[in-house]
Protein backbone atom coordinates (compact mmCIF):
# COMPACT_ATOMS: atom_id res chain seq x y z
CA UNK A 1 -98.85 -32.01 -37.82
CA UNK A 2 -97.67 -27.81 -37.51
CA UNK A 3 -96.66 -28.59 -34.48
CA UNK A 4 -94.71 -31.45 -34.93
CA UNK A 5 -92.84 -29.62 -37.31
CA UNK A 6 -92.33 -26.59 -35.40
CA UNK A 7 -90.69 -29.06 -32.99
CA UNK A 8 -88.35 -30.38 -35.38
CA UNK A 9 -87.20 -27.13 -36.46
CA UNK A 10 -86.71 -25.71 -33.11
CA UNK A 11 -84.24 -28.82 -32.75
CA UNK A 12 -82.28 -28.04 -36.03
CA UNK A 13 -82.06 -24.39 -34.86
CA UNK A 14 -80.45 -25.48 -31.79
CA UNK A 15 -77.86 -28.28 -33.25
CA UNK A 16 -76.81 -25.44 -35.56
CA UNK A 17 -76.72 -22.82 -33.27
CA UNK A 18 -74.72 -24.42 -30.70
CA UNK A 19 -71.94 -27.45 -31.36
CA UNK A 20 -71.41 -30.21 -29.98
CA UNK A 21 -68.86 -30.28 -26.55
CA UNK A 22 -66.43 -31.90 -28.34
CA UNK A 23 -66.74 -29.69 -31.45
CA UNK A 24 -66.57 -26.70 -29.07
CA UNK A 25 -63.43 -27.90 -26.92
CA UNK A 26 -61.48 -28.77 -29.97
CA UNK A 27 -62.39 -25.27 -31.57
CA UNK A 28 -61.10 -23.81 -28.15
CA UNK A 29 -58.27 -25.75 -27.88
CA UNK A 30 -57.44 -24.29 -31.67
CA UNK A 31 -58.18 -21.46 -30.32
CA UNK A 32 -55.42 -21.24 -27.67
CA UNK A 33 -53.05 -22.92 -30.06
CA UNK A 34 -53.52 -19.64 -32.25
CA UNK A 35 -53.28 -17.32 -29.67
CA UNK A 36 -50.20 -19.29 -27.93
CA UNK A 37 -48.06 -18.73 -31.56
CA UNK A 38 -49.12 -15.51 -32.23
CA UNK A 39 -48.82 -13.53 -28.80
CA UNK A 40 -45.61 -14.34 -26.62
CA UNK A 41 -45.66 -11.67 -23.86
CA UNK A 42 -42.56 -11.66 -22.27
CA UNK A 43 -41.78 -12.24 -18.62
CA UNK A 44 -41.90 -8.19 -17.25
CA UNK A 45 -40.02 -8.53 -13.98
CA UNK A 46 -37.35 -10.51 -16.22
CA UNK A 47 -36.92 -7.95 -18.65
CA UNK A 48 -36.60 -5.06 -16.00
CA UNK A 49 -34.35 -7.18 -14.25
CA UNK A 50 -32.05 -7.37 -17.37
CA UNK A 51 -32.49 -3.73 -18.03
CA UNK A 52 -31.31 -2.60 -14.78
CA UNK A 53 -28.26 -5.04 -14.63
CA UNK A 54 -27.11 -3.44 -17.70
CA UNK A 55 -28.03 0.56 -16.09
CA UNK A 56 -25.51 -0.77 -13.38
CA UNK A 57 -22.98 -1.91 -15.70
CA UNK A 58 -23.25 0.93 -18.12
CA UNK A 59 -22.84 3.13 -14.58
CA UNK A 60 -20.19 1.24 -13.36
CA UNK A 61 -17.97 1.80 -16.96
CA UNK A 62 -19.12 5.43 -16.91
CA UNK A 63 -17.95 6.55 -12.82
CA UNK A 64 -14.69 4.29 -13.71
CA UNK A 65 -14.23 6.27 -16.88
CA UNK A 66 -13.71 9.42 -14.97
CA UNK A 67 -10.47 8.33 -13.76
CA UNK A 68 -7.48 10.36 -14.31
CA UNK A 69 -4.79 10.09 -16.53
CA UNK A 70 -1.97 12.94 -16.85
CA UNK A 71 -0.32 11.98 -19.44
CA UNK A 72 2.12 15.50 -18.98
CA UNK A 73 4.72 13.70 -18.50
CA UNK A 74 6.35 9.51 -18.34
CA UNK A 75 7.97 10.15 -15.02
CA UNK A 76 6.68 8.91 -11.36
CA UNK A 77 7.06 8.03 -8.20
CA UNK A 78 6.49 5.73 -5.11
CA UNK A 79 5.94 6.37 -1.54
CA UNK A 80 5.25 5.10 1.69
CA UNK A 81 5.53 6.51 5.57
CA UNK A 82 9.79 6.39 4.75
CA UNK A 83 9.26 9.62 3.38
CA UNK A 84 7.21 11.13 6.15
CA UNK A 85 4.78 14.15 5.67
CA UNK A 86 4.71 14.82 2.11
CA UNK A 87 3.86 18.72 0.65
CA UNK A 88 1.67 17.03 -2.58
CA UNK A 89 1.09 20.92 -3.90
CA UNK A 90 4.76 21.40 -4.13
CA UNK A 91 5.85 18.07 -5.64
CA UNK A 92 2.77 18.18 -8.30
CA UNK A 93 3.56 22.36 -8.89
CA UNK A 94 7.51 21.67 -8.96
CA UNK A 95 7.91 18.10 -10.24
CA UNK A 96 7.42 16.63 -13.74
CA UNK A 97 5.98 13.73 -12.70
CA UNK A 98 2.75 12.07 -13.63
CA UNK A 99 2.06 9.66 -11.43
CA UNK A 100 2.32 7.81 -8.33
CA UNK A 101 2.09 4.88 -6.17
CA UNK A 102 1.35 4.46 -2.84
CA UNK A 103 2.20 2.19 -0.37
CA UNK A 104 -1.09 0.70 1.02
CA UNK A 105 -0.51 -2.45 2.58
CA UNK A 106 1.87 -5.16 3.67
CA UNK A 107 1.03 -8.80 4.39
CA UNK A 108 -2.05 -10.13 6.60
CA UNK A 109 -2.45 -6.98 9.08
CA UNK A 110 0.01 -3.97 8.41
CA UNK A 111 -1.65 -0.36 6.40
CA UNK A 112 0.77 2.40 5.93
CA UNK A 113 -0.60 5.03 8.45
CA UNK A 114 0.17 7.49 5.43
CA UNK A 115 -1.86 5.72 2.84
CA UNK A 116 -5.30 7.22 3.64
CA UNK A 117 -3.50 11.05 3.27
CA UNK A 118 -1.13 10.29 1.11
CA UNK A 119 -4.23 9.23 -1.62
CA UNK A 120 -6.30 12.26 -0.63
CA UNK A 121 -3.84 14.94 -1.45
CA UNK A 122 -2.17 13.12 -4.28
CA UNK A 123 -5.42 13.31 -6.38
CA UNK A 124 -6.35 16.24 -5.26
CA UNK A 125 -2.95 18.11 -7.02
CA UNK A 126 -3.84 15.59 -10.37
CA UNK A 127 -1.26 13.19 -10.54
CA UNK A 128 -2.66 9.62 -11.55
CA UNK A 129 -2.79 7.71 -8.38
CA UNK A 130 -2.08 3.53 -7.92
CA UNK A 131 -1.59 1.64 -4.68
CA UNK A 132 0.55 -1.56 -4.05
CA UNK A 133 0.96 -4.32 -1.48
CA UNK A 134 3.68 -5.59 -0.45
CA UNK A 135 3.86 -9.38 -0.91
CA UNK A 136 4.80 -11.88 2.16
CA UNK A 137 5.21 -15.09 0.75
CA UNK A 138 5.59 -16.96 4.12
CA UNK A 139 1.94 -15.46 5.38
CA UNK A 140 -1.26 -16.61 3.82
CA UNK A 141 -2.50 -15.10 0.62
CA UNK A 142 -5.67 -15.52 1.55
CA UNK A 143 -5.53 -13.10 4.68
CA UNK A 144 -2.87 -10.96 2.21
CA UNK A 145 -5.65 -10.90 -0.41
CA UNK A 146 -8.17 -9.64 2.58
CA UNK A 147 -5.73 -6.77 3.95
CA UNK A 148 -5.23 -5.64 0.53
CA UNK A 149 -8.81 -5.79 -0.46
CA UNK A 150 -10.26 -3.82 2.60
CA UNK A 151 -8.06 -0.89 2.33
CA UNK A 152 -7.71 -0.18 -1.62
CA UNK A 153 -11.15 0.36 -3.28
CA UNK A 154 -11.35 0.39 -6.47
CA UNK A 155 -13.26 3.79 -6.52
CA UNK A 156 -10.44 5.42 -5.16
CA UNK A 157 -7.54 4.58 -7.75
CA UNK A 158 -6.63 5.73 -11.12
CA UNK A 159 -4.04 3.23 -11.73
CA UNK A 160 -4.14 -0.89 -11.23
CA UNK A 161 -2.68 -2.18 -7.95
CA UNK A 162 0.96 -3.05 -8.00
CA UNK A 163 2.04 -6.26 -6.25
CA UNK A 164 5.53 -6.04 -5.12
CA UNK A 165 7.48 -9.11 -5.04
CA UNK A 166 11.18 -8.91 -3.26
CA UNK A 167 11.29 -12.23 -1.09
CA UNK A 168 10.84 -15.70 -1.81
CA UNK A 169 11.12 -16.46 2.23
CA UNK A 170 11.65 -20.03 3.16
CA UNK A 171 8.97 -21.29 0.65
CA UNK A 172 10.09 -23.86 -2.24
CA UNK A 173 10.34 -22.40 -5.62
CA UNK A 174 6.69 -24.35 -6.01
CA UNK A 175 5.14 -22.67 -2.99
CA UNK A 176 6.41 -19.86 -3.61
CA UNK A 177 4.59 -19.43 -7.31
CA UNK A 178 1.93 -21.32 -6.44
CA UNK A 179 0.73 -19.42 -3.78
CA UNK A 180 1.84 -16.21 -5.68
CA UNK A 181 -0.29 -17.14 -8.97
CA UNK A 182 -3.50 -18.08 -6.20
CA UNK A 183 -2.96 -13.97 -4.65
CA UNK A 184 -2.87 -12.46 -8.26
CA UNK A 185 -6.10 -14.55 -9.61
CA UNK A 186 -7.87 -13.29 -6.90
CA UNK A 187 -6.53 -9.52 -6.89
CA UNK A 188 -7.75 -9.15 -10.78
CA UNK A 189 -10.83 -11.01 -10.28
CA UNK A 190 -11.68 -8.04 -7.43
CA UNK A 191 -10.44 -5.40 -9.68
CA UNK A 192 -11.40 -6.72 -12.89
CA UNK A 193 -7.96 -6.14 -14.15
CA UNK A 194 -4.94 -7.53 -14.06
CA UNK A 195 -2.19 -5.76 -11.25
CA UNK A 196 1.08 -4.46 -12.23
CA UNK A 197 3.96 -6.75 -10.60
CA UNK A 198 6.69 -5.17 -9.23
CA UNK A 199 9.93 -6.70 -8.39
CA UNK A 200 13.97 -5.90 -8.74
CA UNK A 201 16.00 -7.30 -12.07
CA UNK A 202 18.22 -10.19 -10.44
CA UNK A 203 15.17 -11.44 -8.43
CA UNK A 204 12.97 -11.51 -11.32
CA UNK A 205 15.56 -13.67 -13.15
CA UNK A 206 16.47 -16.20 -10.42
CA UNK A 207 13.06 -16.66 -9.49
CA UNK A 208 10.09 -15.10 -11.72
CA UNK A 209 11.41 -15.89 -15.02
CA UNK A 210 9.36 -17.04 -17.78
CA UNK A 211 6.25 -16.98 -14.85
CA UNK A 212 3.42 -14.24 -15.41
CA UNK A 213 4.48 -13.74 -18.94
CA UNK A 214 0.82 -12.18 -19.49
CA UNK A 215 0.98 -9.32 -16.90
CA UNK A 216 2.52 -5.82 -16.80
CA UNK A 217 6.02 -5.23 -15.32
CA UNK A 218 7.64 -2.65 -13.17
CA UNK A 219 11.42 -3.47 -12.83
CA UNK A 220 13.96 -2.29 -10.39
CA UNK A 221 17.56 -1.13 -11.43
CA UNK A 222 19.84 1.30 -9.64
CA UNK A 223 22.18 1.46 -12.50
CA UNK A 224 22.49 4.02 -15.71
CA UNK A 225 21.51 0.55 -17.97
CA UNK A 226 18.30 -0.39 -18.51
CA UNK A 227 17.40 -4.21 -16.46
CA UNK A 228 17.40 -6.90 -19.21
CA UNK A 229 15.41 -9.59 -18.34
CA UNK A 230 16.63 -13.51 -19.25
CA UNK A 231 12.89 -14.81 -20.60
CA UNK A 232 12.74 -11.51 -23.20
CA UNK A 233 9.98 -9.88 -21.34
CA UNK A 234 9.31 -6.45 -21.84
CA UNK A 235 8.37 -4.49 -19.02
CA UNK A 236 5.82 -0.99 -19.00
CA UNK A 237 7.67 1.00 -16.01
CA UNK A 238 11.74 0.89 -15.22
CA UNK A 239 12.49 1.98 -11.72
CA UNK A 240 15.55 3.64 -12.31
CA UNK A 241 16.53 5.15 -8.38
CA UNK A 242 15.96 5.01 -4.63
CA UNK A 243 17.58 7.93 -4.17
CA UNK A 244 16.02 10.28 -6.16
CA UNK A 245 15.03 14.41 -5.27
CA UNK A 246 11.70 15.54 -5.74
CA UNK A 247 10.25 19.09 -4.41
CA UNK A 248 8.27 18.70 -1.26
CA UNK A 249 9.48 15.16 0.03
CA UNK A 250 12.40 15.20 2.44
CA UNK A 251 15.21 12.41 1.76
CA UNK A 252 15.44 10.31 -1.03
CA UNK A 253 12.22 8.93 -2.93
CA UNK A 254 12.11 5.86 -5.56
CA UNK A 255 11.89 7.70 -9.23
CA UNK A 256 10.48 5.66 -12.08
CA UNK A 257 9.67 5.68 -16.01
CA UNK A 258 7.20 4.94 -18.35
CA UNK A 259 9.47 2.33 -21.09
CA UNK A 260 9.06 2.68 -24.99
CA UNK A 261 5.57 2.92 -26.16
CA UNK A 262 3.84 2.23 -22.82
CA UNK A 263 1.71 5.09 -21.51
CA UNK A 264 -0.56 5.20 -18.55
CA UNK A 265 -3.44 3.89 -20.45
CA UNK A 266 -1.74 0.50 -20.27
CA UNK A 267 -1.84 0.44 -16.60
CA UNK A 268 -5.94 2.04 -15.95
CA UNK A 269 -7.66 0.54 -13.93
């Protein structure tokens, strides 16, 4: 009899003491379901990832920050290897000019064997520096877009590239702005913004007008009045000469202005 009952209450101990399977695997199962809605540790490596994406970013906007500016004065200029060996102490020390842009490259192949100088000593002496290409329309943009992009980094320049536009070639007026839009997608997609087109006042209005309405101009006119263009577009820089004097270049040089409210800031890279 006491022993039968010590039997029966070792088996009650035990039911109570430890659950069924299927009592315990739904309790765990509750369990997880808790700890699943209440803890959500996030994916580390993803995180870090994201954080250093933005530290390269934020870099990026901070070196490209640094670039300079002189805003001493509206006036610049443009050169290439027409005006030769250039003193860039005397034309920044006896000039008041702000800026300048240099000719970098033309078409698939050519680079102006001043360029690499020419972008060295102009920074150096603190005038804000741009580069341009000049634009081949019966060559392929792609292999343009190529010459361009291996010789101006973006590192280097204070100012957006300038495209210069002065021939339609033997392309049809299609062609010619197709392939022309295709070059300039691809040059502000590189620089992440959009270049400054350059081109003279009757060739803008027989063939450019009312195209690129959204971009930045530089217009060409050798006269005392200032180029009106036929679509109403403003432009940010009137080159007024070719045959302008500036301390330490021999011959003429190409002599521009800032227009109206446009500074320098408008064209930063």
């Amino acid at each position: 009899m006491n022993l039968h009952i010590y039997s029966i209450t070792a088996l009650l101990v035990l039911f109570f003491t430890f659950p069924s399977s299927a009592d315990a695997r739904k309790k765990d199962k509750n369990a997880r379901n808790i700890y699943e809605t209440s803890i959500v540790e996030p994916d580390m490596l993803a995180v870090k990832a994201r954080k250093d994406r933005k530290l390269v970013q934020a870099l990026a906007l901070q070196s490209h920050s640094e670039a300079n500016i002189n805003s001493k004065y509206r006036e610049g200029i443009d050169v290439s290897h027409y005006q030769g060996s250039i003193d860039w102490d005397q034309v920044a020390g006896s000039s008041k000019i702000s800026y300048v842009y240099l000719k970098a490259t033309e078409g698939a192949s050519l680079v102006d064997n001043t360029y690499k100088r020419n972008l060295a000593e102009a920074r150096r002496v603190g005038l804000s520096v741009g580069s341009y290409h000049f634009y081949r329309p019966n060559i392929s943009w792609r292999q343009q877009f190529e010459n361009l992009t291996s010789v101006v980094k973006r590192d280097d320049q204070d100012l957006v590239p300038i495209i210069d536009i002065e021939h339609k070639g033997s392309c049809t007026d299609e062609k010619f702005i197709s392939d022309l839009k295709s070059f300039i997608n691809e040059v502000t997609r590189y620089y992440g913004k959009k270049p400054l087109l350059y081109t003279f006042h009757n060739f803008y209005n027989r063939h450019l007008s009312g195209h690129f309405m959204d971009y930045h101009w530089m217009i060409a006119r050798y006269r005392s009045d200032m180029p009106t263009l036929d679509d109403g577009k403003d432009y940010v820089i009137w080159q007024y000469t070719s045959s302008g004097s500036i301390p330490g270049i021999k011959g003429n040089v190409d002599r521009s202005r800032l227009m109206g409210d446009y500074s320098l800031h408008h064209v930063q890279l």
